[in-house]
PDB file of N, CA and C in Angstrom:
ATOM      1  N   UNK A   1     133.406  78.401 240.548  1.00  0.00           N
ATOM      2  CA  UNK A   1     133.845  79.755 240.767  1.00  0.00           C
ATOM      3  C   UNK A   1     132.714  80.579 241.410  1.00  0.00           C
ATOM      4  N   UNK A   2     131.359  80.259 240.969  1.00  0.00           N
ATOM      5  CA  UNK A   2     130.446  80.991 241.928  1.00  0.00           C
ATOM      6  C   UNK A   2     129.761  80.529 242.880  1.00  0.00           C
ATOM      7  N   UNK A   3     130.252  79.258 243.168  1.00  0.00           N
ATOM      8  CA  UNK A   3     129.677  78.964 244.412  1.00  0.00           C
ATOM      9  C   UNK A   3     130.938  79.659 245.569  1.00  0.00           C
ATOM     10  N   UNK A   4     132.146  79.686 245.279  1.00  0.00           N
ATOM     11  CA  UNK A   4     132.956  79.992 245.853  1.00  0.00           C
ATOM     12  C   UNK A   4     133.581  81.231 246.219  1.00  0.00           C
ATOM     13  N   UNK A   5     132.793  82.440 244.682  1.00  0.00           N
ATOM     14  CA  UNK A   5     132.441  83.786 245.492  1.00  0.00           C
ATOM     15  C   UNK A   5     131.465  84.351 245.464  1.00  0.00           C
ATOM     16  N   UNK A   6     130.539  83.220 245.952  1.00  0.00           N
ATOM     17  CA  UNK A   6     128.781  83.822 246.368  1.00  0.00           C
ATOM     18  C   UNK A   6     128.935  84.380 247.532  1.00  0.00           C
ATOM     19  N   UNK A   7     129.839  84.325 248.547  1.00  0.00           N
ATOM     20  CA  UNK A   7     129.707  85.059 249.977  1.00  0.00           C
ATOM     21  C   UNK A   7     129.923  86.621 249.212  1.00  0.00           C
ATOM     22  N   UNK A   8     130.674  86.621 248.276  1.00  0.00           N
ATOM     23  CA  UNK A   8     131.121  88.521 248.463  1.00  0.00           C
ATOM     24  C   UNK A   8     130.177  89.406 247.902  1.00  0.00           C
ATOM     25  N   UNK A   9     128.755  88.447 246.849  1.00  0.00           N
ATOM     26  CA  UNK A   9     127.824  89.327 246.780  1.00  0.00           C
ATOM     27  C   UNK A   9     126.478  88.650 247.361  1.00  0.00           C
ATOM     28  N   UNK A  10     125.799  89.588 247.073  1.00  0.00           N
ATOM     29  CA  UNK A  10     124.542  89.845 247.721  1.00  0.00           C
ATOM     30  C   UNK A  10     123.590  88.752 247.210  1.00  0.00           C
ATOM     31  N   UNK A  11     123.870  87.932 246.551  1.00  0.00           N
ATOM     32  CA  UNK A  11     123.147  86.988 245.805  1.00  0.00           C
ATOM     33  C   UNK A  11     123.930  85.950 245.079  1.00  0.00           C
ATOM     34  N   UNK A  12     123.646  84.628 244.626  1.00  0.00           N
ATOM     35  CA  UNK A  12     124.019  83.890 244.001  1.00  0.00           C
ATOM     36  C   UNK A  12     123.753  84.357 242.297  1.00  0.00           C
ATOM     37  N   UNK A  13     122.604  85.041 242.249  1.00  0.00           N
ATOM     38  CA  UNK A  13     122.687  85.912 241.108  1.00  0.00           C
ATOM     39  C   UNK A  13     123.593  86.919 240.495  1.00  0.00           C
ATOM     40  N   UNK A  14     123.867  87.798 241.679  1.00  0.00           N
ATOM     41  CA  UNK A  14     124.544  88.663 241.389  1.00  0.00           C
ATOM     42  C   UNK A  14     126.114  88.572 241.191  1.00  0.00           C
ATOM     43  N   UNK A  15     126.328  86.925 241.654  1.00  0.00           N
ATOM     44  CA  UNK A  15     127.526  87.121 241.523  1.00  0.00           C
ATOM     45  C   UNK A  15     127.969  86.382 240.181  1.00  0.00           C
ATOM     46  N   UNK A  16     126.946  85.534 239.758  1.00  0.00           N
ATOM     47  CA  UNK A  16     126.754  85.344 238.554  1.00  0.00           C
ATOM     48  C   UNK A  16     126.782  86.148 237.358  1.00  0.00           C
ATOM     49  N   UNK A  17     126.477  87.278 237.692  1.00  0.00           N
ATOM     50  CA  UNK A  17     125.926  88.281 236.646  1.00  0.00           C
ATOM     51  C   UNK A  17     127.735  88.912 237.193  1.00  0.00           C
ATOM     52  N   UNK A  18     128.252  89.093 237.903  1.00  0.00           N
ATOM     53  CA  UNK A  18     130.085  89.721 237.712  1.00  0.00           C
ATOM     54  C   UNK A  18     130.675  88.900 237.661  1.00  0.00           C
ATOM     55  N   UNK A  19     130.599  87.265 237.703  1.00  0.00           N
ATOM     56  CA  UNK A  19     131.481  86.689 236.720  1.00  0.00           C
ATOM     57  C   UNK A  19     131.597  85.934 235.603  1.00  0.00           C
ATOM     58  N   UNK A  20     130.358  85.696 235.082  1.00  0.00           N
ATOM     59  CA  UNK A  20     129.946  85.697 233.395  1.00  0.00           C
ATOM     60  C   UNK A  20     130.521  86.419 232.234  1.00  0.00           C
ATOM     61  N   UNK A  21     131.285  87.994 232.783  1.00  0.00           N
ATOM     62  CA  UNK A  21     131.483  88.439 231.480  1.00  0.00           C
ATOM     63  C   UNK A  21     133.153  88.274 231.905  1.00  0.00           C
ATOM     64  N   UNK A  22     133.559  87.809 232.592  1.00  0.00           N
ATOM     65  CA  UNK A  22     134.586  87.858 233.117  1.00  0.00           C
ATOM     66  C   UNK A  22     135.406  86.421 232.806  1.00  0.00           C
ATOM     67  N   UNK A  23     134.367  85.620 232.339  1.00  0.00           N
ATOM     68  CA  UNK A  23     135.187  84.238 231.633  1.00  0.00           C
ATOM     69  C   UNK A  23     134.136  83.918 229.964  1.00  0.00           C
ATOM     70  N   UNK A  24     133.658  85.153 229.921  1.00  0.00           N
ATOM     71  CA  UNK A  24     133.210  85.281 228.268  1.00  0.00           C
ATOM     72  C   UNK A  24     131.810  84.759 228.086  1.00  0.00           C
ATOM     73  N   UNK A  25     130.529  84.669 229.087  1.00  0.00           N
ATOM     74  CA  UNK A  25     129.820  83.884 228.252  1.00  0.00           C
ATOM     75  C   UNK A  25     128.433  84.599 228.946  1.00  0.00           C
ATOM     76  N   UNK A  26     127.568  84.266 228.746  1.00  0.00           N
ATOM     77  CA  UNK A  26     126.206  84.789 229.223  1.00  0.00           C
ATOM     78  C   UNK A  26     125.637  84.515 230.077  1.00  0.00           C
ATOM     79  N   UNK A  27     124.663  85.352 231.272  1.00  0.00           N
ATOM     80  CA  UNK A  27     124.679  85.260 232.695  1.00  0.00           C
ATOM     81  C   UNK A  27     123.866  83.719 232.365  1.00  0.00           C
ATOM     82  N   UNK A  28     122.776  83.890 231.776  1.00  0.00           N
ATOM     83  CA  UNK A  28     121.983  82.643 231.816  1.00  0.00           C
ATOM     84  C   UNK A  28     122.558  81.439 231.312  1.00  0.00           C
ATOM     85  N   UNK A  29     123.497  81.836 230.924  1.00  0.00           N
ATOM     86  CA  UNK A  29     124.424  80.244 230.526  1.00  0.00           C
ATOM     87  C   UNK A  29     125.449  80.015 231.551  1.00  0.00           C
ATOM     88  N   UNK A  30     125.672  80.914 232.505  1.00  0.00           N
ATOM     89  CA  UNK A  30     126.167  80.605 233.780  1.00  0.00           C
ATOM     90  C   UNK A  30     125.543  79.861 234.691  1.00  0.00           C
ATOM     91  N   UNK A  31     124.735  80.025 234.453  1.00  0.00           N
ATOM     92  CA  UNK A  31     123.181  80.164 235.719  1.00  0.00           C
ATOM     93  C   UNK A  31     122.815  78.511 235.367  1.00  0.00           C
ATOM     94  N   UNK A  32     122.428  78.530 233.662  1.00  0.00           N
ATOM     95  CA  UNK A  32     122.301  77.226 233.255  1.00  0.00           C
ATOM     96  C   UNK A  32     123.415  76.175 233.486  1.00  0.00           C
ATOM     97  N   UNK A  33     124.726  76.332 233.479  1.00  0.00           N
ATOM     98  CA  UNK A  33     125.770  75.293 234.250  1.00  0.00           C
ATOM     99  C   UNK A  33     125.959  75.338 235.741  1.00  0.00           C
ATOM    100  N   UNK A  34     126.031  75.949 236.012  1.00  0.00           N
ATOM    101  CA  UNK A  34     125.923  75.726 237.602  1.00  0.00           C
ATOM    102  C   UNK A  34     124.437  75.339 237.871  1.00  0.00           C
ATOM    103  N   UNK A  35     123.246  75.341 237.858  1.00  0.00           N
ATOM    104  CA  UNK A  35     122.135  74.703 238.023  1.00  0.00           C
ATOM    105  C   UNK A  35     122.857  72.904 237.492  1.00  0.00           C
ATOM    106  N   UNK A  36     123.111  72.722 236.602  1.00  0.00           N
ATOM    107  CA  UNK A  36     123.655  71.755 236.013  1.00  0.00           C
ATOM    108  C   UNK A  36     124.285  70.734 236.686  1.00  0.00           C
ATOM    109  N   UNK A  37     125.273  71.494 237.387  1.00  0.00           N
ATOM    110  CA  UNK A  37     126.396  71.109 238.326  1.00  0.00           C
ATOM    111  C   UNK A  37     125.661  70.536 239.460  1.00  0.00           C
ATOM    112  N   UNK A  38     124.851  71.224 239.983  1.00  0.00           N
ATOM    113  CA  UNK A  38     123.902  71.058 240.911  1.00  0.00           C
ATOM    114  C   UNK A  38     122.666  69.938 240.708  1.00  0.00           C
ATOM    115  N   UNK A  39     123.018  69.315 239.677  1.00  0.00           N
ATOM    116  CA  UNK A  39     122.098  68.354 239.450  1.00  0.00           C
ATOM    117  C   UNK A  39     120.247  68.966 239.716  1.00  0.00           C
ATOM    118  N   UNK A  40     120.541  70.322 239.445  1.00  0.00           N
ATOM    119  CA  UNK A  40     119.237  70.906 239.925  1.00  0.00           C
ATOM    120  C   UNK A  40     118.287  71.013 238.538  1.00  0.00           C
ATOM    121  N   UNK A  41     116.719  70.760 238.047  1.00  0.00           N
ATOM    122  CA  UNK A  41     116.413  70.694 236.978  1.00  0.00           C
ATOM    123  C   UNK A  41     116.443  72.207 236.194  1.00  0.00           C
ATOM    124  N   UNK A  42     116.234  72.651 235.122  1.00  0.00           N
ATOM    125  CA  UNK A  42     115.993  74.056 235.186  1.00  0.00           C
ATOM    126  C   UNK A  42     114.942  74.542 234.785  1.00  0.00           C
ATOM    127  N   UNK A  43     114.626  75.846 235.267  1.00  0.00           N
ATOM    128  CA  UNK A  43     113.129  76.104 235.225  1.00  0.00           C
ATOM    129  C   UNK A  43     113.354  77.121 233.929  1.00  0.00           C
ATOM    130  N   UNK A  44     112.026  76.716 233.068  1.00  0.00           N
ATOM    131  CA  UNK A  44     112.254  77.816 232.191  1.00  0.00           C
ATOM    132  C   UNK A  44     111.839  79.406 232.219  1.00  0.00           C
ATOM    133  N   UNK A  45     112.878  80.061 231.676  1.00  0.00           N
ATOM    134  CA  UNK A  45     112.977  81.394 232.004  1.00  0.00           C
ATOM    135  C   UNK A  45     112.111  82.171 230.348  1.00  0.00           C
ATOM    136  N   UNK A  46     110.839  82.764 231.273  1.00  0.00           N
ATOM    137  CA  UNK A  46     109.727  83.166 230.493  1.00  0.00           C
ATOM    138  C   UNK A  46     110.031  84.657 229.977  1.00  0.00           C
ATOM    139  N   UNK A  47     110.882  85.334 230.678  1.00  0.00           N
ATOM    140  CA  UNK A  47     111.576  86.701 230.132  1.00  0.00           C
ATOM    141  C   UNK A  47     110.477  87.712 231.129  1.00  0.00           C
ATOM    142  N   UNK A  48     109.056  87.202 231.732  1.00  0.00           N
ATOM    143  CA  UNK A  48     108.306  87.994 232.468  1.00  0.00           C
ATOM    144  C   UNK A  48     108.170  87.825 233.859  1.00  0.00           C
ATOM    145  N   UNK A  49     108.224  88.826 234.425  1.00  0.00           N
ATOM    146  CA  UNK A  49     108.671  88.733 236.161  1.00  0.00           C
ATOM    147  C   UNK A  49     107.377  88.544 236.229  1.00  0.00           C
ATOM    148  N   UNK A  50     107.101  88.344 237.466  1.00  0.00           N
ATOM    149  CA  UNK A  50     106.122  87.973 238.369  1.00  0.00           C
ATOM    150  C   UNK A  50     105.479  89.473 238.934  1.00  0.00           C
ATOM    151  N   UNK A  51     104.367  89.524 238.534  1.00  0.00           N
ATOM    152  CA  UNK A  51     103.231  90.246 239.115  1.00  0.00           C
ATOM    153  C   UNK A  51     102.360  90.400 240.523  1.00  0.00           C
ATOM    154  N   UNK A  52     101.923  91.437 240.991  1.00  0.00           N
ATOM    155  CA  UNK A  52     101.109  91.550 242.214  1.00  0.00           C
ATOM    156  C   UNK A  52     100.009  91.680 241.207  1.00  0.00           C
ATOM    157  N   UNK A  53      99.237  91.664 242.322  1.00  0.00           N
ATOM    158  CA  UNK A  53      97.975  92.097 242.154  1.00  0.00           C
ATOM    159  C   UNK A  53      97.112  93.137 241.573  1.00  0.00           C
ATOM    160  N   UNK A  54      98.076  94.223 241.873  1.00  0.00           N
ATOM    161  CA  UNK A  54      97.684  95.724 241.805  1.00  0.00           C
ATOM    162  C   UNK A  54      97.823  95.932 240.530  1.00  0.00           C
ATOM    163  N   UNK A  55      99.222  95.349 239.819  1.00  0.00           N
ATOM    164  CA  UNK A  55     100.189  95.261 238.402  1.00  0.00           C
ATOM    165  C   UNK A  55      98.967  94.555 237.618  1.00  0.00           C
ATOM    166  N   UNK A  56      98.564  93.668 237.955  1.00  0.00           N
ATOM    167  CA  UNK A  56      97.404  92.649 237.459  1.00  0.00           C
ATOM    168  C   UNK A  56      96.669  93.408 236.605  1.00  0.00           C
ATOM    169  N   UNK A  57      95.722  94.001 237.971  1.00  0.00           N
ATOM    170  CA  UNK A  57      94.484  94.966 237.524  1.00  0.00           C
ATOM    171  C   UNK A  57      94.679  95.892 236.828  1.00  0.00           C
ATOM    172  N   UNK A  58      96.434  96.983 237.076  1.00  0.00           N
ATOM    173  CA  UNK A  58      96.482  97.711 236.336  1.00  0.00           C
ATOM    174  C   UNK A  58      96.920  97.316 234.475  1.00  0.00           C
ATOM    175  N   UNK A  59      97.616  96.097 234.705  1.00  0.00           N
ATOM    176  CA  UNK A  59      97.567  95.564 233.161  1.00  0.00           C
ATOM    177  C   UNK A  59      96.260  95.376 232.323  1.00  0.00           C
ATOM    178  N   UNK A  60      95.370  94.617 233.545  1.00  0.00           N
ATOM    179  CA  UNK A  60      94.512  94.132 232.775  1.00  0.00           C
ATOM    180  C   UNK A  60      93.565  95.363 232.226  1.00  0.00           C
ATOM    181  N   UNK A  61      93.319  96.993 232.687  1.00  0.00           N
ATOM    182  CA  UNK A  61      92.823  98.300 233.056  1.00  0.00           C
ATOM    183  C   UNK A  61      93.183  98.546 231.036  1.00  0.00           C
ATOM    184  N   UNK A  62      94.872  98.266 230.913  1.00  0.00           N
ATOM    185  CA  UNK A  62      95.318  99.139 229.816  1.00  0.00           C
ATOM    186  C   UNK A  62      95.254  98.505 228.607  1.00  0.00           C
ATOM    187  N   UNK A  63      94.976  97.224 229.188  1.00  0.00           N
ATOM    188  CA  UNK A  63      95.009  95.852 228.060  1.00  0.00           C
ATOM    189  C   UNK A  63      93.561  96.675 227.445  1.00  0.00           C
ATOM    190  N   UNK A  64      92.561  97.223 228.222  1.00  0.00           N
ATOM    191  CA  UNK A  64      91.019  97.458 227.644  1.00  0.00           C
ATOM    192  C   UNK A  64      91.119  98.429 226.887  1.00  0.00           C
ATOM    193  N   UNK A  65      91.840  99.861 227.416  1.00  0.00           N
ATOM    194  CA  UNK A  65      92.231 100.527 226.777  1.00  0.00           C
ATOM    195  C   UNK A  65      92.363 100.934 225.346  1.00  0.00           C
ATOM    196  N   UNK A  66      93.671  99.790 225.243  1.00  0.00           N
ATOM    197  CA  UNK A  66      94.210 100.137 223.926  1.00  0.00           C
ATOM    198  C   UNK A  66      93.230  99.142 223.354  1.00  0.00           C
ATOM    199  N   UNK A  67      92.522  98.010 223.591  1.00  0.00           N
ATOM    200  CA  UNK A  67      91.354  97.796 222.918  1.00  0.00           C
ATOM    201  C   UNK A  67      90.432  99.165 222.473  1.00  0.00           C
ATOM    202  N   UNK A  68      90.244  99.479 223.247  1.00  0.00           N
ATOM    203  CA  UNK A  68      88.990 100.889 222.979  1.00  0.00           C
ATOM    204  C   UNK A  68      89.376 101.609 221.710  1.00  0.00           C
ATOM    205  N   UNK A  69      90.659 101.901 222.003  1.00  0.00           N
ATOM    206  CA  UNK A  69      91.326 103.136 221.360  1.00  0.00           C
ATOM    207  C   UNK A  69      91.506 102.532 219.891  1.00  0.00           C
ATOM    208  N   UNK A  70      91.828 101.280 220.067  1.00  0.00           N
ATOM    209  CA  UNK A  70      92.320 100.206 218.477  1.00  0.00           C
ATOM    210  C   UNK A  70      90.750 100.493 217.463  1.00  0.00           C
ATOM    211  N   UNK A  71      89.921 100.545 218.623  1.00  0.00           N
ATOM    212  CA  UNK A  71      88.516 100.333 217.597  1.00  0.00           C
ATOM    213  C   UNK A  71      88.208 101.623 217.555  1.00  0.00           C
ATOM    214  N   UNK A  72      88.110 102.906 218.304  1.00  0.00           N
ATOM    215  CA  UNK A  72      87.854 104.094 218.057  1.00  0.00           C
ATOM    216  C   UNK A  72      88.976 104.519 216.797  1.00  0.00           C
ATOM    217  N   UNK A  73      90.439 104.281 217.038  1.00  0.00           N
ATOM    218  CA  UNK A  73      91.236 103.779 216.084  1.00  0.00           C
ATOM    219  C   UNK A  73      90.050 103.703 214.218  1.00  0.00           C
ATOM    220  N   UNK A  74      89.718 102.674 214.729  1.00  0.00           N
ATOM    221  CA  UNK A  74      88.885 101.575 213.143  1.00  0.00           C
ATOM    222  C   UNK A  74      87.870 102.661 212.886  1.00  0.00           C
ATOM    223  N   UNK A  75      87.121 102.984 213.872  1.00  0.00           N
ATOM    224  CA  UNK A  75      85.833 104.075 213.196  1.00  0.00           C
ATOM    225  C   UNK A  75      86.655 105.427 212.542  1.00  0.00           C
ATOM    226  N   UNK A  76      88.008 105.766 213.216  1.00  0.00           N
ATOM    227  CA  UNK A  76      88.209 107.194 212.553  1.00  0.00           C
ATOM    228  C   UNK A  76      88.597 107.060 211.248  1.00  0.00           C
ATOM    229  N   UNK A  77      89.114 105.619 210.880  1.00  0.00           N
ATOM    230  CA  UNK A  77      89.590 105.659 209.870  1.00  0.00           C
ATOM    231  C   UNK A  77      88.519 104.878 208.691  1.00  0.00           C
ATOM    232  N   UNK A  78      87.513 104.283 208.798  1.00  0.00           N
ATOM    233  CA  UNK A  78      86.475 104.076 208.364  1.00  0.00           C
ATOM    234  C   UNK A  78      85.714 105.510 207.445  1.00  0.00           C
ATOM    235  N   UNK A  79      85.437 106.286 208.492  1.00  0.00           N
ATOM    236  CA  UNK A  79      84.741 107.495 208.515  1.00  0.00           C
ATOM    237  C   UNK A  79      85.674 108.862 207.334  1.00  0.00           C
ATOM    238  N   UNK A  80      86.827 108.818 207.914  1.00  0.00           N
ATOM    239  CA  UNK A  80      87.882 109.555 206.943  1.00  0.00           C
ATOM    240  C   UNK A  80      87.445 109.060 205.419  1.00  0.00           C
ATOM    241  N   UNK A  81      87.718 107.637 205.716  1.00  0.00           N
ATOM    242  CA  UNK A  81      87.462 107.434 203.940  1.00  0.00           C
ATOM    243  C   UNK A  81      85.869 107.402 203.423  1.00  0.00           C
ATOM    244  N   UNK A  82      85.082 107.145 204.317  1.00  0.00           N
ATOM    245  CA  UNK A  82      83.721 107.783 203.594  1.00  0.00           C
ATOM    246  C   UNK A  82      83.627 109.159 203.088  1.00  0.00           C
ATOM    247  N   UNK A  83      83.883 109.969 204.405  1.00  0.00           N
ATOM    248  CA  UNK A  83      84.177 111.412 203.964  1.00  0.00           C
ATOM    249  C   UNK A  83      84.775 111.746 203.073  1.00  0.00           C
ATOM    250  N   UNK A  84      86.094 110.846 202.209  1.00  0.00           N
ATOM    251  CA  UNK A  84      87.047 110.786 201.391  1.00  0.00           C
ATOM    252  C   UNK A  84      86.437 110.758 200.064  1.00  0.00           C
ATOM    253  N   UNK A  85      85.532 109.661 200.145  1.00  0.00           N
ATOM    254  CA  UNK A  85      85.389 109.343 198.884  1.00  0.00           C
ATOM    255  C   UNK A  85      84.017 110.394 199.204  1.00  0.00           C
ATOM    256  N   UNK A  86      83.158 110.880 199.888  1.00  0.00           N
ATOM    257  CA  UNK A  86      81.860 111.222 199.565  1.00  0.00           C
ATOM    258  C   UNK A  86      82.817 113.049 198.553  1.00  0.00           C
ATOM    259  N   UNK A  87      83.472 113.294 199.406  1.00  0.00           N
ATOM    260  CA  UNK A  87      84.036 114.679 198.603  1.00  0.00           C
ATOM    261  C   UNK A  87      84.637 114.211 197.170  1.00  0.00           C
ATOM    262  N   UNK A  88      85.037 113.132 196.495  1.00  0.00           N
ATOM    263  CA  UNK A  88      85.763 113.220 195.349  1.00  0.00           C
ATOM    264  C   UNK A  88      84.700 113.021 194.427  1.00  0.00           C
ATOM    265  N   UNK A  89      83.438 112.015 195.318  1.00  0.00           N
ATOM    266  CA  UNK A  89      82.494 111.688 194.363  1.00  0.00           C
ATOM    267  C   UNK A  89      81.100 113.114 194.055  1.00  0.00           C
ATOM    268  N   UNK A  90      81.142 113.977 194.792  1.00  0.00           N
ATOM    269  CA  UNK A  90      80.870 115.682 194.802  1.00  0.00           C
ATOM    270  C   UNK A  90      81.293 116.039 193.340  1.00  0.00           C
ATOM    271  N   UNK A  91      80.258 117.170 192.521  1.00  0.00           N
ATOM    272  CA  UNK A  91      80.557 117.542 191.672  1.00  0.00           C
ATOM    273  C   UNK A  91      81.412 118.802 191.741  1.00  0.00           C
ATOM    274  N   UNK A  92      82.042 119.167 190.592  1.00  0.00           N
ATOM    275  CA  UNK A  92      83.259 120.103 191.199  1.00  0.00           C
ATOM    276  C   UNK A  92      82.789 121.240 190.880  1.00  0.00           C
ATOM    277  N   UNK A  93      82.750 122.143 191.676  1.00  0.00           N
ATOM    278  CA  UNK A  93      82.298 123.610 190.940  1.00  0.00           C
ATOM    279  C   UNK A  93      83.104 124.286 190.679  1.00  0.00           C
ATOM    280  N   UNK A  94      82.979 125.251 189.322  1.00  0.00           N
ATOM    281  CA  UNK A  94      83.444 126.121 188.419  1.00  0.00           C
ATOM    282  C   UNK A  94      84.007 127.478 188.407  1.00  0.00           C
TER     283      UNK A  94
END
């Protein structure tokens, strides 16, 4: 069925993805029988698209980031509870 109305969309994907819900079942289990059919092997699908370069650097930029922030993170909360306990362990005035 989708090799036969792959001309009316724009992709062998796409036409996958409008007639999958249309005989009940899931695009990638479409995708996975017709690959099938095709005696074609299948590649496994990692759930993550493919990256440039730019995406790279900027991942790799935020990946440091939230490192930084995780450990500036650890000192604020380190420090809170010194401060925490240095005030409870303070004598109380009258």
């Amino acid at each position: 069925m989708v090799l036969e109305h792959e001309s009316d969309y724009g992709s062998q994907w796409q036409a996958i993805c409008a007639i999958a819900p249309k005989i009940g079942c899931a695009n990638e289990t479409l995708r996975a029988w017709l690959r099938q059919s095709e005696g074609k092997p299948l590649a496994p699908v990692t759930g993550v698209m493919a990256t440039t370069g730019d995406e790279q650097a900027r991942i790799k930029a935020l990946e440091q980031e939230v490192r930084e922030l995780r450990q500036a993170n650890e000192i604020l909360r380190k420090a809170s509870a010194y401060f925490a306990r240095a005030e409870l362990d303070r004598p109380f005035k009258s």
